[in-house]
ModelCIF file with pLDDT and N, C-alpha, C, O atoms, coordinates in Angstrom:
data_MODEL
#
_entry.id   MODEL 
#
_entity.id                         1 
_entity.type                       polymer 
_entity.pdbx_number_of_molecules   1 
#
_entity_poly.entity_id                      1 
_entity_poly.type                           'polypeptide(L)' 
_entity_poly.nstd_linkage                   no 
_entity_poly.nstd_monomer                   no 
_entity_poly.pdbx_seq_one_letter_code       
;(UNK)(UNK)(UNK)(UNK)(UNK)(UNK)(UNK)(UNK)(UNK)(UNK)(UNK)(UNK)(UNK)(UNK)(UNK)(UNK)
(UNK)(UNK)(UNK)(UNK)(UNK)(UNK)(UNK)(UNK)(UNK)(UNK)(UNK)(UNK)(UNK)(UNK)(UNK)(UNK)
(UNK)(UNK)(UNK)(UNK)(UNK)
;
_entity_poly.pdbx_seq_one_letter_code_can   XXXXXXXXXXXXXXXXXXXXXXXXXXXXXXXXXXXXX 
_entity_poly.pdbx_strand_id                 A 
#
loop_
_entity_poly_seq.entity_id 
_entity_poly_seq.num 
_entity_poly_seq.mon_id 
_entity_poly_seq.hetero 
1 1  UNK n 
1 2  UNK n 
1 3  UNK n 
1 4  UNK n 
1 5  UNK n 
1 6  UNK n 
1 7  UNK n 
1 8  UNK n 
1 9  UNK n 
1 10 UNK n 
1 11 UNK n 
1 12 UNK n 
1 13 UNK n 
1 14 UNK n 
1 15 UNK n 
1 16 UNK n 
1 17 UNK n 
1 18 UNK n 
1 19 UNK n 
1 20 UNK n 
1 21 UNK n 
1 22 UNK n 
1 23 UNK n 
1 24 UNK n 
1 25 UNK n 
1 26 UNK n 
1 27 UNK n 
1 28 UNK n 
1 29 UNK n 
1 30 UNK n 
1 31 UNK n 
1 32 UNK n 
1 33 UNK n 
1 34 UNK n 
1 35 UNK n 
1 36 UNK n 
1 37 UNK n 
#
_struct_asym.id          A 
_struct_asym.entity_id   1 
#
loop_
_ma_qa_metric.id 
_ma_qa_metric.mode 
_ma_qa_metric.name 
_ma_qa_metric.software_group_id 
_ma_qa_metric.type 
1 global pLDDT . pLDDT 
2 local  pLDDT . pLDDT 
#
_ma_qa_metric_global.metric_id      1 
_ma_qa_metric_global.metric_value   94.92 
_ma_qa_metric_global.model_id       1 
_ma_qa_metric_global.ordinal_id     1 
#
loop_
_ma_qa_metric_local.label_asym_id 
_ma_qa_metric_local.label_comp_id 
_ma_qa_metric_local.label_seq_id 
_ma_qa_metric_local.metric_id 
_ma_qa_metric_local.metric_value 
_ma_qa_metric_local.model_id 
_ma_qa_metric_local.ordinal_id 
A UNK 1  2 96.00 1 1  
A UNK 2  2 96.00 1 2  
A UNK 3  2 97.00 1 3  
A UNK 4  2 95.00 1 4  
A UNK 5  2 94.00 1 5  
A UNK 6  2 96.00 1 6  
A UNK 7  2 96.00 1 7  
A UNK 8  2 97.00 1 8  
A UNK 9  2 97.00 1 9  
A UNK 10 2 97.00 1 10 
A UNK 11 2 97.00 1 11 
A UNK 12 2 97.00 1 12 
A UNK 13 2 97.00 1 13 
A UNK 14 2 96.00 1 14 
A UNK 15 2 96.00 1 15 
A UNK 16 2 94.00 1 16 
A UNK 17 2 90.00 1 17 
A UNK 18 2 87.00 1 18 
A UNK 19 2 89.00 1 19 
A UNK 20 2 91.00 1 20 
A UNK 21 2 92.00 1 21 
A UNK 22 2 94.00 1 22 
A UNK 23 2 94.00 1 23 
A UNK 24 2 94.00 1 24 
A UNK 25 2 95.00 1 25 
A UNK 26 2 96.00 1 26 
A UNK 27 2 95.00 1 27 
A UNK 28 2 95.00 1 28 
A UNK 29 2 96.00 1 29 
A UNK 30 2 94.00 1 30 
A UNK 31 2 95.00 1 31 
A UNK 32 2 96.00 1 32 
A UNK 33 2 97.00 1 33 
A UNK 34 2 96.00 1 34 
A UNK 35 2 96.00 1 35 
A UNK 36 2 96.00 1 36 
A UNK 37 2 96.00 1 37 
#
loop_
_atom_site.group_PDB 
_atom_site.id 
_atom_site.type_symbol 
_atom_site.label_atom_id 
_atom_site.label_alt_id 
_atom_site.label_comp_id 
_atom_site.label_asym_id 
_atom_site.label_entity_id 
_atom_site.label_seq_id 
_atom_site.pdbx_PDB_ins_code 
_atom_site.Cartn_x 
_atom_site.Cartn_y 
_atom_site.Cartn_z 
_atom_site.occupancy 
_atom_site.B_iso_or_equiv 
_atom_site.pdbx_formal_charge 
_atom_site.auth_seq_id 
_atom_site.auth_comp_id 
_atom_site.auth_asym_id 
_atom_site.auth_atom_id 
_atom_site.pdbx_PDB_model_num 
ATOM 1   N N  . UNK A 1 1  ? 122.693 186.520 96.437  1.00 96.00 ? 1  UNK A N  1 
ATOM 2   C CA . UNK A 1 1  ? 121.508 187.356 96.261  1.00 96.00 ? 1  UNK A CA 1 
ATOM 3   C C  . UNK A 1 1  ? 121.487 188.539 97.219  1.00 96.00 ? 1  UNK A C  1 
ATOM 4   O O  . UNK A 1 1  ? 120.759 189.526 97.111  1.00 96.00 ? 1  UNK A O  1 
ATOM 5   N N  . UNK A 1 2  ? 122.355 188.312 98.140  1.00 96.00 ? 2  UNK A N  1 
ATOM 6   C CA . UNK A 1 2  ? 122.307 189.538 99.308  1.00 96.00 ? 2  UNK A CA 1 
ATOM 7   C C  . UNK A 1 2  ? 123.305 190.804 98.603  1.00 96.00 ? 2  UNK A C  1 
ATOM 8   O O  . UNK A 1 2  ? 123.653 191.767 99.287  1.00 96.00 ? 2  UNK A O  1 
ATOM 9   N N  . UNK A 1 3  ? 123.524 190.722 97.801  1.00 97.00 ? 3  UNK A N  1 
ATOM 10  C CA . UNK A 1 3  ? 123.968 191.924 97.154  1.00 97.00 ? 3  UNK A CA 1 
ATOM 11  C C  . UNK A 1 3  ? 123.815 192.279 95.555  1.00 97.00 ? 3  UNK A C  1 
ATOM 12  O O  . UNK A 1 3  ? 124.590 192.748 94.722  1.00 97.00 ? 3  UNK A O  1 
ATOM 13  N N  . UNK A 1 4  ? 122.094 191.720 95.512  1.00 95.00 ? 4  UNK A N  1 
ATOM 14  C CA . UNK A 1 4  ? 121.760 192.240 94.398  1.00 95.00 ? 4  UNK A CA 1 
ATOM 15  C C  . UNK A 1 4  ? 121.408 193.329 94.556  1.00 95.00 ? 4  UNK A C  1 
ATOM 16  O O  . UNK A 1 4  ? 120.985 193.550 95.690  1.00 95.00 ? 4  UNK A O  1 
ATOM 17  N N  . UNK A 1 5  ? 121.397 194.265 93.774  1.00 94.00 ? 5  UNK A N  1 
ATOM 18  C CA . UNK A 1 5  ? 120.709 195.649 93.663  1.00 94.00 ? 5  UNK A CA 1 
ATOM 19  C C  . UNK A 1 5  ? 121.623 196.367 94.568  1.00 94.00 ? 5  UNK A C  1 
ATOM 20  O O  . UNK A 1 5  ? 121.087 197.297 95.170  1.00 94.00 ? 5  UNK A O  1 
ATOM 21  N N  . UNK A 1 6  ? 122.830 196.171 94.805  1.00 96.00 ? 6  UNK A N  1 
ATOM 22  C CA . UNK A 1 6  ? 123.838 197.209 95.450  1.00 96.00 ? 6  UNK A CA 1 
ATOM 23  C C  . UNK A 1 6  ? 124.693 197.861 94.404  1.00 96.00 ? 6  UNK A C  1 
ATOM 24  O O  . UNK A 1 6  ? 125.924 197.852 94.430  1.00 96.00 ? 6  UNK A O  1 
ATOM 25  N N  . UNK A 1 7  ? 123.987 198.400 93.522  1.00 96.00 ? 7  UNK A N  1 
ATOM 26  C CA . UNK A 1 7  ? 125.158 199.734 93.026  1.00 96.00 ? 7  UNK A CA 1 
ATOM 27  C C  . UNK A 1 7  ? 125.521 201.015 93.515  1.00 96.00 ? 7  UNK A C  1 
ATOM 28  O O  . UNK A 1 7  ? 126.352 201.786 93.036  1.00 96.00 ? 7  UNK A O  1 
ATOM 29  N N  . UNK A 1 8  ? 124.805 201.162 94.529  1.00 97.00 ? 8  UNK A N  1 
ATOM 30  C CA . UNK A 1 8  ? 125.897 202.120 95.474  1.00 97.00 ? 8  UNK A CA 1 
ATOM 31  C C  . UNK A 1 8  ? 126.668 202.015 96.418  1.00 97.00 ? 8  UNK A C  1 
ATOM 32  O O  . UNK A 1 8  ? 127.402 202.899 96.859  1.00 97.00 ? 8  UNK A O  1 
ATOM 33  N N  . UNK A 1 9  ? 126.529 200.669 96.880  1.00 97.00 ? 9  UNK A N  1 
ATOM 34  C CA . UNK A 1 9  ? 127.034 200.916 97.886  1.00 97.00 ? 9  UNK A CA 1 
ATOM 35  C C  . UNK A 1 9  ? 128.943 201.427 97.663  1.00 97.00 ? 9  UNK A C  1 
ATOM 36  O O  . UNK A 1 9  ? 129.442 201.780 96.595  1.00 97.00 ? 9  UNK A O  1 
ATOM 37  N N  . UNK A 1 10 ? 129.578 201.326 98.830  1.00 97.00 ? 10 UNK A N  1 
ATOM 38  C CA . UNK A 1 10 ? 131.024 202.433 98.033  1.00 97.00 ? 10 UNK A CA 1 
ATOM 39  C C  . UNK A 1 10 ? 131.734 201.344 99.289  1.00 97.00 ? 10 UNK A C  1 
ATOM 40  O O  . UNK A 1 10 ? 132.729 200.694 98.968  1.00 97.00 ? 10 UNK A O  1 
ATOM 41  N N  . UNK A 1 11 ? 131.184 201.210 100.637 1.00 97.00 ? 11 UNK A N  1 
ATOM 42  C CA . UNK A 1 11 ? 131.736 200.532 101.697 1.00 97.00 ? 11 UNK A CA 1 
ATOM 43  C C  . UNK A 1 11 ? 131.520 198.938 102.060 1.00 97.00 ? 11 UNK A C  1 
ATOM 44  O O  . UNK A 1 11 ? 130.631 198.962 102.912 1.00 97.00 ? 11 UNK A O  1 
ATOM 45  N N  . UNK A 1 12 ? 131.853 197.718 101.858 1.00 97.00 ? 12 UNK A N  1 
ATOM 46  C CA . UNK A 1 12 ? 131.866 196.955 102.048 1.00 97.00 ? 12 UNK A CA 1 
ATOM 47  C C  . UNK A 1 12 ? 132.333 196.570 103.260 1.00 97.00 ? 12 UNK A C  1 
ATOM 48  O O  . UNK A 1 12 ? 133.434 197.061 103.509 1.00 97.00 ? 12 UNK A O  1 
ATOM 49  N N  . UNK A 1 13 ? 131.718 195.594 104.427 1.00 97.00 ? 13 UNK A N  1 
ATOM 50  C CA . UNK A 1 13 ? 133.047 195.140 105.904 1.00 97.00 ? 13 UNK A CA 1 
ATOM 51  C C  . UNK A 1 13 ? 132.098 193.730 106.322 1.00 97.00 ? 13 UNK A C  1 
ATOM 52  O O  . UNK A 1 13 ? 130.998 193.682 106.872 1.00 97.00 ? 13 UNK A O  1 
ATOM 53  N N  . UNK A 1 14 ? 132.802 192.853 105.934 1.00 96.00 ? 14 UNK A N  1 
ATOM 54  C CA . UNK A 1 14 ? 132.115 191.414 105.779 1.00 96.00 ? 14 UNK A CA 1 
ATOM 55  C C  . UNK A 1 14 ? 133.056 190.759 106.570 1.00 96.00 ? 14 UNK A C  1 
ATOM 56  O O  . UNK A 1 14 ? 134.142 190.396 106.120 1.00 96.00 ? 14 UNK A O  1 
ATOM 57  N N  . UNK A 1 15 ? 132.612 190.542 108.022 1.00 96.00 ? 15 UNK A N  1 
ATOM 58  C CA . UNK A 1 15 ? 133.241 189.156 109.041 1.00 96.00 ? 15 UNK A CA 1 
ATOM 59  C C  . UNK A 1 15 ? 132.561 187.668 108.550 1.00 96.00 ? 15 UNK A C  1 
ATOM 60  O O  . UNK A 1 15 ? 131.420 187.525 108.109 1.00 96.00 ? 15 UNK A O  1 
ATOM 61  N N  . UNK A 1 16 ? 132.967 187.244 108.630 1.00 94.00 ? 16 UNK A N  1 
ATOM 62  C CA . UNK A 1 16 ? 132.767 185.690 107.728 1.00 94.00 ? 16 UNK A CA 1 
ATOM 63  C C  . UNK A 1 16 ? 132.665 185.033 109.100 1.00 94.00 ? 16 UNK A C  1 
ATOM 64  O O  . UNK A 1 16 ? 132.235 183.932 108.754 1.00 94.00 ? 16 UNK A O  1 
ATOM 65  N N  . UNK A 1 17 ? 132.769 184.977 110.355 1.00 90.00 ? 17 UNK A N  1 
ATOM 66  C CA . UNK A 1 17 ? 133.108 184.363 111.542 1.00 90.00 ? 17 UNK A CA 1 
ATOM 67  C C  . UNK A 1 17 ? 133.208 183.037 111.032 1.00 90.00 ? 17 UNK A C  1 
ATOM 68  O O  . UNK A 1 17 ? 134.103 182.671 110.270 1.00 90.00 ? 17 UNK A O  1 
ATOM 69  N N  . UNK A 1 18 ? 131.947 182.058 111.612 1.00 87.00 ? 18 UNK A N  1 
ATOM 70  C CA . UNK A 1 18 ? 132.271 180.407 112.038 1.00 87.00 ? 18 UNK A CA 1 
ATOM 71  C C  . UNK A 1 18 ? 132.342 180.000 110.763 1.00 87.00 ? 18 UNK A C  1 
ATOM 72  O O  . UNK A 1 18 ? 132.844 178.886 110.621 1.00 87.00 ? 18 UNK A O  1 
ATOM 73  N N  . UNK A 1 19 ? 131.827 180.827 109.316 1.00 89.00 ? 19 UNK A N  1 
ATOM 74  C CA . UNK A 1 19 ? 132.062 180.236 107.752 1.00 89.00 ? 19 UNK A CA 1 
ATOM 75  C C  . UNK A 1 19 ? 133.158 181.308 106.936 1.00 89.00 ? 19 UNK A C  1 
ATOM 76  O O  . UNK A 1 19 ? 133.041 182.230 106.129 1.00 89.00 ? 19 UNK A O  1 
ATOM 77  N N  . UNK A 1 20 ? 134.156 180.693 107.563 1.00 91.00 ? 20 UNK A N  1 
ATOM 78  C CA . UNK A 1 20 ? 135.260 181.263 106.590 1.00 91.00 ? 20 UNK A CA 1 
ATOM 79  C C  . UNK A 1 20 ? 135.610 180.899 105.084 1.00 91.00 ? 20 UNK A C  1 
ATOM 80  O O  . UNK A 1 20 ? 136.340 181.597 104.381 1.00 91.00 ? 20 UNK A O  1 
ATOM 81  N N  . UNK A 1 21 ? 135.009 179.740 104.682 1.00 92.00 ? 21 UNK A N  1 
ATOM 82  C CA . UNK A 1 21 ? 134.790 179.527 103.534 1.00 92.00 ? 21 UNK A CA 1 
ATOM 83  C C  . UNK A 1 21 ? 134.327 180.075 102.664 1.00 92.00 ? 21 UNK A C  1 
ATOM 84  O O  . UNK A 1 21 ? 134.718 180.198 101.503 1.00 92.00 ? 21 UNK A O  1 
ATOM 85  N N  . UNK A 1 22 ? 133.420 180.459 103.190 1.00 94.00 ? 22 UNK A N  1 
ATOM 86  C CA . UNK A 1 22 ? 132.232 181.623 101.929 1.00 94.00 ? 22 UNK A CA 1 
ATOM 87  C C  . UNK A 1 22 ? 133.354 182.839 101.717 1.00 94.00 ? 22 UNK A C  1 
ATOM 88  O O  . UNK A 1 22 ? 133.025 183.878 101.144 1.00 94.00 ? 22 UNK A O  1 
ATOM 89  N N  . UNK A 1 23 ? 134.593 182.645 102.181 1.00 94.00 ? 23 UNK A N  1 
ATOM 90  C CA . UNK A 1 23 ? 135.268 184.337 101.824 1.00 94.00 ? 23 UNK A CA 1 
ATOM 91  C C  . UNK A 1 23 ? 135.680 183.917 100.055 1.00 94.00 ? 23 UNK A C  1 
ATOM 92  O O  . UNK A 1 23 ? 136.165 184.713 99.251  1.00 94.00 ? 23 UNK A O  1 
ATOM 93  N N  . UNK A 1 24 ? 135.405 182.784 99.839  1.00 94.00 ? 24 UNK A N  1 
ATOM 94  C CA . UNK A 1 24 ? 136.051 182.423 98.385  1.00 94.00 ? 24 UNK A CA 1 
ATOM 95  C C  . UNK A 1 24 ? 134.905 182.755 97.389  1.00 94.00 ? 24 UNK A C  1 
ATOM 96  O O  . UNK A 1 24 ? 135.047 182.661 96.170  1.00 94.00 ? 24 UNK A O  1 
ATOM 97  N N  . UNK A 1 25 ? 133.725 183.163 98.017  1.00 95.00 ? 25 UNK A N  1 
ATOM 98  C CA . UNK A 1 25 ? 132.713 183.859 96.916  1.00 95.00 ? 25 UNK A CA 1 
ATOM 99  C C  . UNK A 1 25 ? 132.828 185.415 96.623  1.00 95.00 ? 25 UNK A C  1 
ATOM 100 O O  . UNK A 1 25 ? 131.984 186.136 96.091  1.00 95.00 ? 25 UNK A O  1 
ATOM 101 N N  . UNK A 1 26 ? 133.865 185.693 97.018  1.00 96.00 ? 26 UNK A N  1 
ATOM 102 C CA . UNK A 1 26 ? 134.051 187.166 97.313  1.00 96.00 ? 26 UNK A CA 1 
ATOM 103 C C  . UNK A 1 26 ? 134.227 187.758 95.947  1.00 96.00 ? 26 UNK A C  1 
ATOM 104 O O  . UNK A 1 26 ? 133.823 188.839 95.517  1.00 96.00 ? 26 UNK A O  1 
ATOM 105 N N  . UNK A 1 27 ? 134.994 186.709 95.297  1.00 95.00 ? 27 UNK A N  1 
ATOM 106 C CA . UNK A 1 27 ? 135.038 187.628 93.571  1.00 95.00 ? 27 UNK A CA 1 
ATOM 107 C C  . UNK A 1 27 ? 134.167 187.900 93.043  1.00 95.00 ? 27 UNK A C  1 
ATOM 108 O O  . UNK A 1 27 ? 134.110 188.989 92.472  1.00 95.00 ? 27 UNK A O  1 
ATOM 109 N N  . UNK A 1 28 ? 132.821 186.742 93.016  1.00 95.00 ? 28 UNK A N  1 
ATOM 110 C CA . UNK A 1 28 ? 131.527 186.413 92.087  1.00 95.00 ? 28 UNK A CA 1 
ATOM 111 C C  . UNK A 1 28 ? 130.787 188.215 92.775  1.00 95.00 ? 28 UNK A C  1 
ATOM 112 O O  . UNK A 1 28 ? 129.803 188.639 92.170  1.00 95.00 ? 28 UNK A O  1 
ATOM 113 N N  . UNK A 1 29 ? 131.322 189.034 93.912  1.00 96.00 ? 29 UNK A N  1 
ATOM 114 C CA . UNK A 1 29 ? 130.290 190.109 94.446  1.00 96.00 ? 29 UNK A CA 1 
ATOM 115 C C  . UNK A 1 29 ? 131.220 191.236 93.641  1.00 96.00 ? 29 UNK A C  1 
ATOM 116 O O  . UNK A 1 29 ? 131.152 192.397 94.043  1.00 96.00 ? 29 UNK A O  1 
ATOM 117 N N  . UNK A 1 30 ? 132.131 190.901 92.456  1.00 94.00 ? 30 UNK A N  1 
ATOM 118 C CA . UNK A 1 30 ? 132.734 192.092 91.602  1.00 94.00 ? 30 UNK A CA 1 
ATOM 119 C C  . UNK A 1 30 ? 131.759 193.050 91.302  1.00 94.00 ? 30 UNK A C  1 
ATOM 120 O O  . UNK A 1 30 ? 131.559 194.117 91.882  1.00 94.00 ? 30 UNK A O  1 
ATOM 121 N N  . UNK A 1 31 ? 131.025 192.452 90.105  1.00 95.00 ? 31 UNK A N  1 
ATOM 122 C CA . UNK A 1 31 ? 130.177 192.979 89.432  1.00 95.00 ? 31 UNK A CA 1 
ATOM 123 C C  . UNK A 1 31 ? 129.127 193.085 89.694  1.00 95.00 ? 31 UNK A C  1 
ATOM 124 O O  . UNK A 1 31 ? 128.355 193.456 88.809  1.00 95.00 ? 31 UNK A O  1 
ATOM 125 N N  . UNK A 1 32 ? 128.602 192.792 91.092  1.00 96.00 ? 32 UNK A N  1 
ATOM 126 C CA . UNK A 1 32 ? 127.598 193.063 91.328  1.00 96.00 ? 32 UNK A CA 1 
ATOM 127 C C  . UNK A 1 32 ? 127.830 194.603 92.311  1.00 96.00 ? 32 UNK A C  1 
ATOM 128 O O  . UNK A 1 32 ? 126.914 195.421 92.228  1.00 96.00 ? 32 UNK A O  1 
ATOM 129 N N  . UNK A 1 33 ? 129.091 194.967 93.247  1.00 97.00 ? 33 UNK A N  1 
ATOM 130 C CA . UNK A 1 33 ? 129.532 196.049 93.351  1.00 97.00 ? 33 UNK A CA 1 
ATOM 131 C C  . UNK A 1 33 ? 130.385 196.927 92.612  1.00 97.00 ? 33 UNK A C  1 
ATOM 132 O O  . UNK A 1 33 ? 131.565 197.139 92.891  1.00 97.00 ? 33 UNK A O  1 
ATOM 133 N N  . UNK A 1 34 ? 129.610 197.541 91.453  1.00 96.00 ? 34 UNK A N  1 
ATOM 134 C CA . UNK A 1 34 ? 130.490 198.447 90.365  1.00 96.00 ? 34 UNK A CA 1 
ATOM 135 C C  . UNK A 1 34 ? 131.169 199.622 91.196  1.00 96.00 ? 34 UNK A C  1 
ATOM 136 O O  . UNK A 1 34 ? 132.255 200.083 90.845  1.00 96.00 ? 34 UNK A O  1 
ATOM 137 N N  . UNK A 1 35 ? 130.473 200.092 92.329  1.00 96.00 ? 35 UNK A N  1 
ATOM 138 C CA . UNK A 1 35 ? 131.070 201.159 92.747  1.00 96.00 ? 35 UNK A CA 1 
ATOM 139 C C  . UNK A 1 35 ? 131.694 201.273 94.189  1.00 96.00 ? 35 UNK A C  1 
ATOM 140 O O  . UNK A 1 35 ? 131.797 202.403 94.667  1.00 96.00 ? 35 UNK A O  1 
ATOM 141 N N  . UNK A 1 36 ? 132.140 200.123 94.955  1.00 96.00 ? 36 UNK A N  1 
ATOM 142 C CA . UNK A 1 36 ? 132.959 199.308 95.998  1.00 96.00 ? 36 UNK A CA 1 
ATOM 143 C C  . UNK A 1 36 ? 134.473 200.049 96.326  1.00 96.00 ? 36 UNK A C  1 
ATOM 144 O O  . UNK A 1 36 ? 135.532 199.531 95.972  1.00 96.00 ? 36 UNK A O  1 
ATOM 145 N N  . UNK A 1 37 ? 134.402 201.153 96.951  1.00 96.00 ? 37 UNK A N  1 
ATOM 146 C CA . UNK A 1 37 ? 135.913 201.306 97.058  1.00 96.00 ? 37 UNK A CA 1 
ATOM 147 C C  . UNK A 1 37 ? 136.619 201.071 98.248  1.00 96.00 ? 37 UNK A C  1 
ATOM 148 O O  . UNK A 1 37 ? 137.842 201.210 98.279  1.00 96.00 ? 37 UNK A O  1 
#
C-alpha cells in the first residue's frame, strides 16, 4: 500500500536492512510504478 498512488515517481532507493525478505515483493511494485526508471 506504500506505493499506491505513485505514478510519478521516476526514482526508486529501497534499503530493506534487518527484512531482507520483503526484497521478494519487489515485482508485485511493477505496476504500481509505470514510470520507475
Amino acid at each position: 500500500q506504500m506505493f499506491e498512488n505513485k505514478e510519478s515517481v521516476v526514482r526508486l532507493l529501497l534499503n530493506f536492512g534487518r527484512d531482507r525478505r520483503r526484497s521478494h515483493q519487489v515485482p508485485q511494485l511493477a505496476d504500481k510504478l509505470p514510470s520507475l526508471e
